[in-house]
N, C-alpha and C. Protein backbone atom coordinates (compact mmCIF):
# COMPACT_ATOMS: atom_id res chain seq x y z
N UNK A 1 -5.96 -46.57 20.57
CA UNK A 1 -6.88 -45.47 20.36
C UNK A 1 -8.11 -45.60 21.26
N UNK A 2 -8.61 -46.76 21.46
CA UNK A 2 -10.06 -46.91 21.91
C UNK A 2 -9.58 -47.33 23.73
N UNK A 3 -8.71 -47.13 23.95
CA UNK A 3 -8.39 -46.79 25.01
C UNK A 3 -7.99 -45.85 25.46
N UNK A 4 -7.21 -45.01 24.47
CA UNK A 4 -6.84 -43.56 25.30
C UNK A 4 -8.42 -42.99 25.43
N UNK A 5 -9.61 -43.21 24.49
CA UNK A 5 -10.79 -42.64 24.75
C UNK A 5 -11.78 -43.05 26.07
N UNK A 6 -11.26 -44.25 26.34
CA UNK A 6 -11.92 -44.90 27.53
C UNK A 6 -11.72 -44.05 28.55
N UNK A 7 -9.79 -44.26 28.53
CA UNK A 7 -9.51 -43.42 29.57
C UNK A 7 -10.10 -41.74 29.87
N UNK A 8 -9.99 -41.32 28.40
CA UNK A 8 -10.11 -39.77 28.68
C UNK A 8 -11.80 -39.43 28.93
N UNK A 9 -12.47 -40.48 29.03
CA UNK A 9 -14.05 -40.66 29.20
C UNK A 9 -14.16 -40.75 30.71
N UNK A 10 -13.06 -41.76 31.66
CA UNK A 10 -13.08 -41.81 32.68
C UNK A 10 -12.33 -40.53 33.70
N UNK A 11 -11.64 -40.19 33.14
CA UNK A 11 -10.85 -38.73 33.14
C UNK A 11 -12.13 -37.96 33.67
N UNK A 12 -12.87 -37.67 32.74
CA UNK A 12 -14.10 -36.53 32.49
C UNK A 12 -15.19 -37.00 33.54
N UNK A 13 -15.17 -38.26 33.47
CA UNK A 13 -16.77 -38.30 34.81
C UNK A 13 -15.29 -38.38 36.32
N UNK A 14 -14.43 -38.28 36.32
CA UNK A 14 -13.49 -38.31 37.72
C UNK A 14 -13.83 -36.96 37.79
N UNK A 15 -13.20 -36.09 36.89
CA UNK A 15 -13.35 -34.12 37.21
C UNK A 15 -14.89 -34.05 37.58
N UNK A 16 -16.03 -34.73 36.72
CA UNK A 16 -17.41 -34.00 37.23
C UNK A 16 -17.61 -34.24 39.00
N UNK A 17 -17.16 -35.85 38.78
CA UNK A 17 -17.32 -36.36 40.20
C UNK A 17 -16.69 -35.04 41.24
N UNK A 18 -15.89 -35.01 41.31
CA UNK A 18 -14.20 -34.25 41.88
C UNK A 18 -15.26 -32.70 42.43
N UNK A 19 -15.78 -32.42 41.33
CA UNK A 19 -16.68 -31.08 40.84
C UNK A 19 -17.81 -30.96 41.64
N UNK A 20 -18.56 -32.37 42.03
CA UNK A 20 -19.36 -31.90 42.47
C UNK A 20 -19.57 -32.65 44.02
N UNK A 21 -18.81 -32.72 44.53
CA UNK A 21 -17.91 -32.83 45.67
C UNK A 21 -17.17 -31.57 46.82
N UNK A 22 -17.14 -30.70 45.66
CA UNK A 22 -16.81 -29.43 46.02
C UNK A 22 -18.08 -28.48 46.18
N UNK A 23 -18.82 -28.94 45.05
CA UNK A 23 -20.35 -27.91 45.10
C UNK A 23 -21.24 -28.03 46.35
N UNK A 24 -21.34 -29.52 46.16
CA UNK A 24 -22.54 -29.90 46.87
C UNK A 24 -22.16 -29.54 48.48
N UNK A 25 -23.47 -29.21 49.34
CA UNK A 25 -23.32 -29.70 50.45
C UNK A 25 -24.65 -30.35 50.82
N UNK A 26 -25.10 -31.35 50.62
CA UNK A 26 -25.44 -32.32 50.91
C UNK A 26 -24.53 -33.34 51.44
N UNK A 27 -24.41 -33.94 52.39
CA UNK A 27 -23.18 -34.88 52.91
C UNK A 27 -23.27 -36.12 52.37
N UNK A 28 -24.22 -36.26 52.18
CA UNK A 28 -24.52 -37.60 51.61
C UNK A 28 -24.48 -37.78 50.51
N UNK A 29 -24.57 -36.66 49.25
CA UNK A 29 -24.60 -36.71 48.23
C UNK A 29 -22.49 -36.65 48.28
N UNK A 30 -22.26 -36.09 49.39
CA UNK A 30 -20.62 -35.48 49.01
C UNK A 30 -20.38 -37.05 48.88
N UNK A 31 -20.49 -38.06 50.18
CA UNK A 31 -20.10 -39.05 50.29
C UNK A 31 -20.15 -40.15 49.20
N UNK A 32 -21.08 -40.03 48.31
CA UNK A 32 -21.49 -41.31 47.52
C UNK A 32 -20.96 -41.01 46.04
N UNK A 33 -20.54 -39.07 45.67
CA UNK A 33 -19.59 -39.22 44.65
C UNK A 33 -17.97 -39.16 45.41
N UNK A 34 -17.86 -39.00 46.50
CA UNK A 34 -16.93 -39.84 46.70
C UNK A 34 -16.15 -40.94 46.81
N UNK A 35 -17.24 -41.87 46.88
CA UNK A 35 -17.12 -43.62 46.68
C UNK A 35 -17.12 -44.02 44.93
N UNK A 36 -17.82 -42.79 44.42
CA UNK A 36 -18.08 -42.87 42.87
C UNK A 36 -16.51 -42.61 42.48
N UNK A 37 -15.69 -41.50 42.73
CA UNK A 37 -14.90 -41.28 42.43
C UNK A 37 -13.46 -42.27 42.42
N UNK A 38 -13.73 -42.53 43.76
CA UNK A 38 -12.81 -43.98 43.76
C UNK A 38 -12.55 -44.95 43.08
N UNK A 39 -14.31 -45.21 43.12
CA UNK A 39 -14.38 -46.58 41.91
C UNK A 39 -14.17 -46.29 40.41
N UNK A 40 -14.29 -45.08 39.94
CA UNK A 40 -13.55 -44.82 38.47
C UNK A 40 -12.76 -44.64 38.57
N UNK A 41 -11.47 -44.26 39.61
CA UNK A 41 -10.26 -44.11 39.86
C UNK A 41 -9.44 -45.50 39.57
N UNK A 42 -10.63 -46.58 40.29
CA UNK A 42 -9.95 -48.08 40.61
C UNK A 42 -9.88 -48.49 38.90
N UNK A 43 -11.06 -47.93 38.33
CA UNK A 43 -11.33 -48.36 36.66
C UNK A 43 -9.95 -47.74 36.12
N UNK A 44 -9.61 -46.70 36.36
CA UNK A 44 -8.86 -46.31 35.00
C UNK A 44 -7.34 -46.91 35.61
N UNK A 45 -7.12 -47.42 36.23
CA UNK A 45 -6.23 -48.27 37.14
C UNK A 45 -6.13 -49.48 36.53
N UNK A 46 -7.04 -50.25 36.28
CA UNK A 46 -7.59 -51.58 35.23
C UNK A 46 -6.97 -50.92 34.19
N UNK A 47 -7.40 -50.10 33.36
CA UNK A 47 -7.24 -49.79 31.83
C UNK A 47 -5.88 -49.72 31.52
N UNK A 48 -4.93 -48.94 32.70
CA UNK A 48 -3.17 -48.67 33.36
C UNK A 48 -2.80 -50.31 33.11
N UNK A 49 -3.34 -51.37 33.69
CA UNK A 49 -2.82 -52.69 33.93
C UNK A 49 -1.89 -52.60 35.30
N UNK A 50 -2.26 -51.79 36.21
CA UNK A 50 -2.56 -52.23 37.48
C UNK A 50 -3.12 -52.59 38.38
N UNK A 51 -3.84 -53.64 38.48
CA UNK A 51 -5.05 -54.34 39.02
C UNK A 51 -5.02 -54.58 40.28
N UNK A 52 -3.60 -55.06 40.78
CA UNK A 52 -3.31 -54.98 42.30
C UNK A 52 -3.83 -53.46 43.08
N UNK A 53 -3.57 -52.23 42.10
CA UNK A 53 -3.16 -51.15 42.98
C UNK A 53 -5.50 -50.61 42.94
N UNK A 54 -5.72 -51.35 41.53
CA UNK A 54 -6.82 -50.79 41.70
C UNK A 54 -7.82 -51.83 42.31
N UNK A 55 -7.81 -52.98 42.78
CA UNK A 55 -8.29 -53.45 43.57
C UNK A 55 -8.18 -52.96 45.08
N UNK A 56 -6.53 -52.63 45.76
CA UNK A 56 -7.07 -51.90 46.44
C UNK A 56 -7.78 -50.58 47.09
N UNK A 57 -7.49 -49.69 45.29
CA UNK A 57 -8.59 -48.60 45.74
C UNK A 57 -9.95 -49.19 45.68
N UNK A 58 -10.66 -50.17 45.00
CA UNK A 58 -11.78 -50.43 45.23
C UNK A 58 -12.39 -51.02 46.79
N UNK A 59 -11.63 -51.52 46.94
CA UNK A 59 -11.94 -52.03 48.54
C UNK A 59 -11.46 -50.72 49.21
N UNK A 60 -10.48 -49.96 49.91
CA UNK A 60 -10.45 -49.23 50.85
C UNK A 60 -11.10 -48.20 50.07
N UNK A 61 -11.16 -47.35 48.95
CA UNK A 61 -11.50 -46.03 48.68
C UNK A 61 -12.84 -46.01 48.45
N UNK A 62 -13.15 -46.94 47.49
CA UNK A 62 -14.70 -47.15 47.17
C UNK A 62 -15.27 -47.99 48.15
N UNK A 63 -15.28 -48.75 48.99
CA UNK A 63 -15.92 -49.73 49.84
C UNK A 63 -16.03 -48.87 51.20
N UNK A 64 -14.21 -49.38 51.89
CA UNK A 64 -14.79 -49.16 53.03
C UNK A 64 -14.61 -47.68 53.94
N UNK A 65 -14.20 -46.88 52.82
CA UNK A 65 -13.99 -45.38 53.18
C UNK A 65 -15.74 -44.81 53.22
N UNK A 66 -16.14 -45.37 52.10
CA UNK A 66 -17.46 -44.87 51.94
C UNK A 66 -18.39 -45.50 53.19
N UNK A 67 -18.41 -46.72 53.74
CA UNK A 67 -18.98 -47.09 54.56
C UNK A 67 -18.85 -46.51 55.83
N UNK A 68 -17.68 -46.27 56.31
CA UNK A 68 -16.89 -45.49 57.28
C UNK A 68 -17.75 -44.54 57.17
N UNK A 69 -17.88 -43.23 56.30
CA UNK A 69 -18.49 -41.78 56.10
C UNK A 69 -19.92 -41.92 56.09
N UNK A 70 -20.33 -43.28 55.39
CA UNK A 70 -22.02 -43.07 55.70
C UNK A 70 -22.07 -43.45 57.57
N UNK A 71 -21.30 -44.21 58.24
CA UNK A 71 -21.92 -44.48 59.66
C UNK A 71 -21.35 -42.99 60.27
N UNK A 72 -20.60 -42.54 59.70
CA UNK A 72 -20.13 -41.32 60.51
C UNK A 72 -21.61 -39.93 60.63
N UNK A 73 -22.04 -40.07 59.05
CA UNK A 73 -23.56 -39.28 58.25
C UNK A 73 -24.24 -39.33 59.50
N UNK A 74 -24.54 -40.66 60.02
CA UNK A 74 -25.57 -41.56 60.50
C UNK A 74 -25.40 -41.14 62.18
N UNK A 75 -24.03 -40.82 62.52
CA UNK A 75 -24.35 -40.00 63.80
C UNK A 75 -24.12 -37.96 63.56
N UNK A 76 -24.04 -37.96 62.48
CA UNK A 76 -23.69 -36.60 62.38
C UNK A 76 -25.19 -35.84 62.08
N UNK A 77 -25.29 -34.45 61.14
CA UNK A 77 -26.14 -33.94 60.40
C UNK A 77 -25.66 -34.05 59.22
N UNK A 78 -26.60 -34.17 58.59
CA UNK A 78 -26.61 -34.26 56.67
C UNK A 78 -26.20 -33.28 55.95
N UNK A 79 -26.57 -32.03 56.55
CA UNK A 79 -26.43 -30.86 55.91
C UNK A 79 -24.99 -30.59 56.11
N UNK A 80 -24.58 -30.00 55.30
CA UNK A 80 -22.75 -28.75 55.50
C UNK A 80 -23.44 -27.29 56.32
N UNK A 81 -22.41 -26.92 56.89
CA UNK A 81 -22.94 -25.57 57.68
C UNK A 81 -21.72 -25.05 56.78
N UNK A 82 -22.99 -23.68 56.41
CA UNK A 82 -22.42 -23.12 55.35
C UNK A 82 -20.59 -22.06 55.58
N UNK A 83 -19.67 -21.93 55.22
CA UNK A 83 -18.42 -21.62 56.01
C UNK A 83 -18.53 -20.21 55.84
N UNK A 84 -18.20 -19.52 56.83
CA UNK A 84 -18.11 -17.71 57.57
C UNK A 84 -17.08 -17.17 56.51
N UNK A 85 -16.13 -17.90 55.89
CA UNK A 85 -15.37 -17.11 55.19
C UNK A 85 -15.49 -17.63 53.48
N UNK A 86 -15.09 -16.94 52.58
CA UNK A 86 -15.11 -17.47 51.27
C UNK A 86 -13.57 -18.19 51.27
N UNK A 87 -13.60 -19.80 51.31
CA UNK A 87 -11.96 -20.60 50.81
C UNK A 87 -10.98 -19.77 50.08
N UNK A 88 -10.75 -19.12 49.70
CA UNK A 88 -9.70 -18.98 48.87
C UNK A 88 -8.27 -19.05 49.25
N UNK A 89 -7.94 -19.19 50.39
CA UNK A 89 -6.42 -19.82 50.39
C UNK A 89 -6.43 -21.29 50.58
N UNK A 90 -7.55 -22.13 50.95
CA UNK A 90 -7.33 -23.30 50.68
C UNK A 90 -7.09 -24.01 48.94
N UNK A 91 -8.35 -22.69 48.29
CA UNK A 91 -7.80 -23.33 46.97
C UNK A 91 -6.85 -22.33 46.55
N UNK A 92 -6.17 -21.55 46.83
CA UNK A 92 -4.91 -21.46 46.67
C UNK A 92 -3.64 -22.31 46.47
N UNK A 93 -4.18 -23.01 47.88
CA UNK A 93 -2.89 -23.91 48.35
C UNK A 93 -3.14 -25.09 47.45
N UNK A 94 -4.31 -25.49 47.39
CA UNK A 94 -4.58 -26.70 46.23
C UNK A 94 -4.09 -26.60 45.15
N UNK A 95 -3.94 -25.38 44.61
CA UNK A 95 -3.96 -24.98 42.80
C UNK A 95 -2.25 -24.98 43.13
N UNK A 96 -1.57 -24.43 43.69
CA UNK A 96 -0.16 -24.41 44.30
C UNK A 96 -0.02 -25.78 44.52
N UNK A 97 -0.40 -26.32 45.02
CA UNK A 97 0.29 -28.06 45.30
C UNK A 97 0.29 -28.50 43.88
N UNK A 98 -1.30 -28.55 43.58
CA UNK A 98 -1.37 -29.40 41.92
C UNK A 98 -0.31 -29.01 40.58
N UNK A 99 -0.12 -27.59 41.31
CA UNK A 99 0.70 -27.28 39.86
C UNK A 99 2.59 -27.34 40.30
N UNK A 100 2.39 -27.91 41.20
CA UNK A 100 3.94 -27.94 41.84
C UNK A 100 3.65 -29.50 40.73
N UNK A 101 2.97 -30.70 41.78
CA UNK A 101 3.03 -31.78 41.41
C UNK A 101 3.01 -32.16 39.51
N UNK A 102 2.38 -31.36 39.03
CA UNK A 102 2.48 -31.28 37.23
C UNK A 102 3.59 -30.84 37.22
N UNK A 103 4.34 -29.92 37.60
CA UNK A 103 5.82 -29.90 37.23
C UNK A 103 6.94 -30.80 37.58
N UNK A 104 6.69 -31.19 38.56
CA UNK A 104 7.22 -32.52 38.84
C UNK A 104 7.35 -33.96 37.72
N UNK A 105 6.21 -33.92 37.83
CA UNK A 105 6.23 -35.23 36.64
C UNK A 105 6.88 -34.59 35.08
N UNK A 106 7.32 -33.53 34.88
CA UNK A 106 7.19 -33.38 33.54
C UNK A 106 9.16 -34.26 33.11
N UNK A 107 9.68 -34.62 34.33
CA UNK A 107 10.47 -35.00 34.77
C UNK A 107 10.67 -36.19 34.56
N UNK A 108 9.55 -36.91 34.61
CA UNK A 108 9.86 -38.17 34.35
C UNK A 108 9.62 -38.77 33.45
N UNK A 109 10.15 -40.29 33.25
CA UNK A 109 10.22 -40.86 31.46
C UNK A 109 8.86 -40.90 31.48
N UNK A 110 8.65 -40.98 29.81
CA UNK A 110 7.71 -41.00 29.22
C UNK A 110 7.10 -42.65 29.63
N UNK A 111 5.17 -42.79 29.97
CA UNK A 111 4.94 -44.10 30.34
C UNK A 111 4.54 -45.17 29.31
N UNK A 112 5.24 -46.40 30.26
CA UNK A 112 5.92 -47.54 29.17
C UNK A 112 7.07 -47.72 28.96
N UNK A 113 7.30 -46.79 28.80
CA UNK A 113 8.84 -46.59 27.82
C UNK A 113 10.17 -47.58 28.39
N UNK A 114 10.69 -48.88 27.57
CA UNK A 114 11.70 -49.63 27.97
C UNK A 114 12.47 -48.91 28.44
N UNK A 115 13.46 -47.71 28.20
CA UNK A 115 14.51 -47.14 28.89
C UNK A 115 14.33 -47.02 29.88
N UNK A 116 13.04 -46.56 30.78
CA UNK A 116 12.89 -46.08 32.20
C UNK A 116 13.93 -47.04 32.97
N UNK A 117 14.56 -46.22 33.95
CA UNK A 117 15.81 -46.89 35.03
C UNK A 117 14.97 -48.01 35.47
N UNK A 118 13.55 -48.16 35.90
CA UNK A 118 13.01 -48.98 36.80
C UNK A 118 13.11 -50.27 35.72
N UNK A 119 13.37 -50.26 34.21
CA UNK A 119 13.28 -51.35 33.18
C UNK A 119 14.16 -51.64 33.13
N UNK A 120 15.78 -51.40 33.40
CA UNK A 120 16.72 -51.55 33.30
C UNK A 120 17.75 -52.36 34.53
N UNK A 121 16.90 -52.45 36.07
CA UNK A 121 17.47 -53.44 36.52
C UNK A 121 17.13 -53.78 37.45
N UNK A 122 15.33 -53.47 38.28
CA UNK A 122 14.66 -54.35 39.45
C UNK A 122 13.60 -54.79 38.23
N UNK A 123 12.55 -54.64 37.33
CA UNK A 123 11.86 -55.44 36.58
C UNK A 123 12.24 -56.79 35.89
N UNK A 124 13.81 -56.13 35.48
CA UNK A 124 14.06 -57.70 34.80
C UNK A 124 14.93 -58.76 35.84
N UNK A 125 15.40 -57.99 36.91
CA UNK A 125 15.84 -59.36 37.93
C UNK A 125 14.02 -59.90 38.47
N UNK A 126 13.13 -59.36 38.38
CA UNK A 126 11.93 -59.78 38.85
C UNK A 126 11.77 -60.86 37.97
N UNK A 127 11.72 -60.43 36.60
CA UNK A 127 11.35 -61.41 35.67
C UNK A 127 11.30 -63.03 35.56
N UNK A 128 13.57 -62.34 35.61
CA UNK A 128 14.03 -63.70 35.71
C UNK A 128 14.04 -64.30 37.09
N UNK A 129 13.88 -63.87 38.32
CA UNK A 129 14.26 -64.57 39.13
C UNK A 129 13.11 -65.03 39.74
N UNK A 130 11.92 -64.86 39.61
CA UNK A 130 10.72 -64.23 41.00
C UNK A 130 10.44 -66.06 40.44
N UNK A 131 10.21 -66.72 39.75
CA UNK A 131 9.57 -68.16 39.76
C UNK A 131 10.27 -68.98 40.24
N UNK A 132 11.61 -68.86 40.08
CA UNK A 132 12.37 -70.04 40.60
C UNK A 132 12.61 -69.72 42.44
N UNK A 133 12.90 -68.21 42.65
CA UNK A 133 13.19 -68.08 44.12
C UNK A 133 12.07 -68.30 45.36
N UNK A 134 10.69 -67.87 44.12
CA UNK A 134 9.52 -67.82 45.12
C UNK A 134 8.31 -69.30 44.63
N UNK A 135 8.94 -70.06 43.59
CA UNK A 135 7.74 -70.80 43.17
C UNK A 135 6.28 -70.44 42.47
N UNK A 136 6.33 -69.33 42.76
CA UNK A 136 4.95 -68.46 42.36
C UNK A 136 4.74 -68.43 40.84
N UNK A 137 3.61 -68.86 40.14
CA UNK A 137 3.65 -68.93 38.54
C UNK A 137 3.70 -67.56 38.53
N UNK A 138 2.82 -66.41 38.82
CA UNK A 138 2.67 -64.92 38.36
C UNK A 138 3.75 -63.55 38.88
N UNK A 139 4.42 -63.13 38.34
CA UNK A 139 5.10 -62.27 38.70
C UNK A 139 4.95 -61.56 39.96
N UNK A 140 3.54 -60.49 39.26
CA UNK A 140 2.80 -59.73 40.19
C UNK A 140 2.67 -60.20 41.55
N UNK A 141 1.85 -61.47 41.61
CA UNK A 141 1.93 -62.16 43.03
C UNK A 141 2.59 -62.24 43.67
N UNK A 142 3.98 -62.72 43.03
CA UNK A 142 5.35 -63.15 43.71
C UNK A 142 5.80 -61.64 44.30
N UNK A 143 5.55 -60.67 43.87
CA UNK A 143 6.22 -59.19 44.05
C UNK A 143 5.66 -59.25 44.96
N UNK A 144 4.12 -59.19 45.21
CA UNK A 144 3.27 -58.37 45.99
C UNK A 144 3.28 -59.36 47.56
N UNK A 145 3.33 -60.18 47.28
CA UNK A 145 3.26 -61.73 48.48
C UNK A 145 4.30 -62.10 48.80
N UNK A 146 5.76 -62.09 48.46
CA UNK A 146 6.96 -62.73 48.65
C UNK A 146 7.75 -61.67 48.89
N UNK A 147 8.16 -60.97 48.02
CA UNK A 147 9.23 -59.64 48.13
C UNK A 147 8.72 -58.91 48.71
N UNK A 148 7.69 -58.07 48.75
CA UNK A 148 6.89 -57.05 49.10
C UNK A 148 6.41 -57.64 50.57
N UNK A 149 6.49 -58.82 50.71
CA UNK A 149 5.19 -59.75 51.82
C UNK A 149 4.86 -59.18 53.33
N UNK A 150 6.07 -58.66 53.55
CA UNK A 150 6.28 -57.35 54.93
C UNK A 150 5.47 -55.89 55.09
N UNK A 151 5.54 -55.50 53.88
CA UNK A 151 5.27 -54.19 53.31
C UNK A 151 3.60 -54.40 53.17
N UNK A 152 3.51 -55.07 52.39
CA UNK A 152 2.16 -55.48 52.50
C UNK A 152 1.17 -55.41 53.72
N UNK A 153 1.69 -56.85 54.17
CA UNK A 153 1.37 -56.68 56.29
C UNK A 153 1.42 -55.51 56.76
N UNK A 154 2.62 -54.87 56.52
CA UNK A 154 2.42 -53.29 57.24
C UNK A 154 0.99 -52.86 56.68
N UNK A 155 0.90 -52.42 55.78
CA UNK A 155 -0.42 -52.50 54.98
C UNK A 155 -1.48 -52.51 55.15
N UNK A 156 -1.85 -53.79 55.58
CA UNK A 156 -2.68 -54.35 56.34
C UNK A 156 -2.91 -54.12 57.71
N UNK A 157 -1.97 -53.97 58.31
CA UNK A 157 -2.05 -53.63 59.79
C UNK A 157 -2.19 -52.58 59.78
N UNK A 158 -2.42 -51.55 59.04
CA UNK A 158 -2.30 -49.74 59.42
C UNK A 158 -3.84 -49.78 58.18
N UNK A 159 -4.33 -50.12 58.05
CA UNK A 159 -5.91 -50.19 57.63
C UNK A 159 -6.78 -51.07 58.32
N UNK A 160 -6.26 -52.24 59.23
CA UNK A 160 -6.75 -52.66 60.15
C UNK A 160 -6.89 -51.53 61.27
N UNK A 161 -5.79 -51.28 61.87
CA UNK A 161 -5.45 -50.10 63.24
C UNK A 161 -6.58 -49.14 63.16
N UNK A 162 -6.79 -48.33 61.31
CA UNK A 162 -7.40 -47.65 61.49
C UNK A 162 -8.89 -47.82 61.85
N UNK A 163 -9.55 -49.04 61.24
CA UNK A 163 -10.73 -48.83 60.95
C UNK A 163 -11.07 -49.59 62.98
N UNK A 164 -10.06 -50.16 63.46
CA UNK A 164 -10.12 -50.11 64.69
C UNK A 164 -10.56 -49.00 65.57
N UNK A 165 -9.61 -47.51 65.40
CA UNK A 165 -9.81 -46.74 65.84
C UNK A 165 -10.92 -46.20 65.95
N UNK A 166 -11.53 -46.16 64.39
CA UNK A 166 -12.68 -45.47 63.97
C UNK A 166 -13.87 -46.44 64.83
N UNK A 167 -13.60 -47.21 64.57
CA UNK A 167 -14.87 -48.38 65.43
C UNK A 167 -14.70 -48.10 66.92
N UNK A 168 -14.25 -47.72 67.56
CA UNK A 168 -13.97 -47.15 68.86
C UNK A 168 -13.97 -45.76 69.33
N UNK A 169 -14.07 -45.45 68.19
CA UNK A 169 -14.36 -43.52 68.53
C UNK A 169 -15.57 -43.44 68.16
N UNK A 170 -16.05 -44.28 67.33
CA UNK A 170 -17.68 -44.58 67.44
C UNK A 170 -18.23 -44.24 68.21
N UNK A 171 -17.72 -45.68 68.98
CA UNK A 171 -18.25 -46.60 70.16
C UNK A 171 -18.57 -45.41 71.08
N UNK A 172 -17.40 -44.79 71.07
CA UNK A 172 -17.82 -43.95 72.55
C UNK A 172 -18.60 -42.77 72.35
N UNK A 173 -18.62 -42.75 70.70
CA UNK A 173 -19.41 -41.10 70.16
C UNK A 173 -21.36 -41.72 70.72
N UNK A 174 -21.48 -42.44 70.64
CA UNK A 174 -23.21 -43.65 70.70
C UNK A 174 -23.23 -43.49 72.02
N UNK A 175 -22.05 -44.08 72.97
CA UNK A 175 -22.13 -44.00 74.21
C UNK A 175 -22.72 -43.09 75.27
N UNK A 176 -22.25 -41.76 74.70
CA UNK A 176 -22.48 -40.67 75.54
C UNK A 176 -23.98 -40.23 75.04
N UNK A 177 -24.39 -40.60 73.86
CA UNK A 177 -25.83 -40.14 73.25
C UNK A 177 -26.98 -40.77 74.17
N UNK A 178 -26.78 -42.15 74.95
CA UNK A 178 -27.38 -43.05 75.27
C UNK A 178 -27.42 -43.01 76.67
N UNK A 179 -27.24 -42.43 77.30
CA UNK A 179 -27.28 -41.99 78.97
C UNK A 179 -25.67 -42.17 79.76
N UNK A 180 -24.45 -42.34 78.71
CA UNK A 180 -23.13 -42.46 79.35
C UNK A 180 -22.83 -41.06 79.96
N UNK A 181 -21.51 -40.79 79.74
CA UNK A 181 -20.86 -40.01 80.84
C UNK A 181 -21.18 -38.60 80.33
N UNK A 182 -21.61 -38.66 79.14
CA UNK A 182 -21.92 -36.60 78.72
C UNK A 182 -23.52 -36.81 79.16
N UNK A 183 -24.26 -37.47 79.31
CA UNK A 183 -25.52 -37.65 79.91
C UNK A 183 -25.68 -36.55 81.48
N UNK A 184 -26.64 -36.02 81.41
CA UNK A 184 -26.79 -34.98 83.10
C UNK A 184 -27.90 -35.72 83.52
């Protein structure tokens, strides 16, 4: 009980967040309930008992996405320029995706639930096998570091790549401000 309320508490400040993200144009204000949003995202992720998945929204979504968008602030303007047309087929297409994706799930087992196919025959070869094949005391670990250990690296290397990129499109955005090649 005192968790479905946690959750549905974190639920409610995600929509305000979500809400006023859309309102605001302040960039800076967009950016920092965006990092807000993450990090209650990463929370109700904890409450799920997935800690792997919400640790890494706390580091890439809340950390270094937000850091990324404030240095981006920092060569941009603050303000939103207000848009020539009123959105409405973007939130069209939003309200159309979201309500595709709710029908989708209505599809799948109920969560928890022992029957789910995924309980019935990669969880419990994990169970039994993941200590003796990998040595690893913790399941999770052994999944995420041993079986997974490729997938992962990919992982890693395509959030490395990016924040590469971004550090280099920087580089050259400063460059040209500073007497480089858009300089007359």
């Amino acid at each position: 009980m005192i968790e479905s309320l946690i959750t549905f508490a974190l639920l409610v400040l995600m929509a305000a967040a979500a809400l006023g993200v859309v309102r605001l144009h302040d960039l800076f204000a967009v950016v920092i309930l965006s990092g807000t949003y993450s990090f209650l995202l990463a929370t109700v992720l904890v409450v799920f008992d997935a800690v792997d998945v919400a640790m890494t929204e706390a580091a890439v979504g809340a950390g270094m996405s937000t850091v990324l968008m404030l240095t981006v602030l920092g060569l941009t303007k603050m303000e939103e320029t207000l848009p020539v047309h009123t959105p409405l087929l973007p939130l069209a297409v939003a309200g159309i995706t979201g309500a595709v994706l709710i029908y989708a799930t209505l599809d799948l087992p109920e969560f928890g639930i022992a029957e789910a196919p995924i309980h019935q025959h990669v969880a419990p070869y994990y169970l039994e096998h993941s200590i003796e094949q990998t040595t690893v005391p913790n399941v999770v670990t052994a999944v995420l570091a041993s079986y997974r250990g490729y997938d992962t690296l990919g992982e890693v290397t395509v959030i490395f790549t990016a924040g590469i990129g971004v550090l280099l499109l920087l580089k050259g955005r400063r460059g040209r401000g500073k007497g480089g090649e858009g300089a007359a």
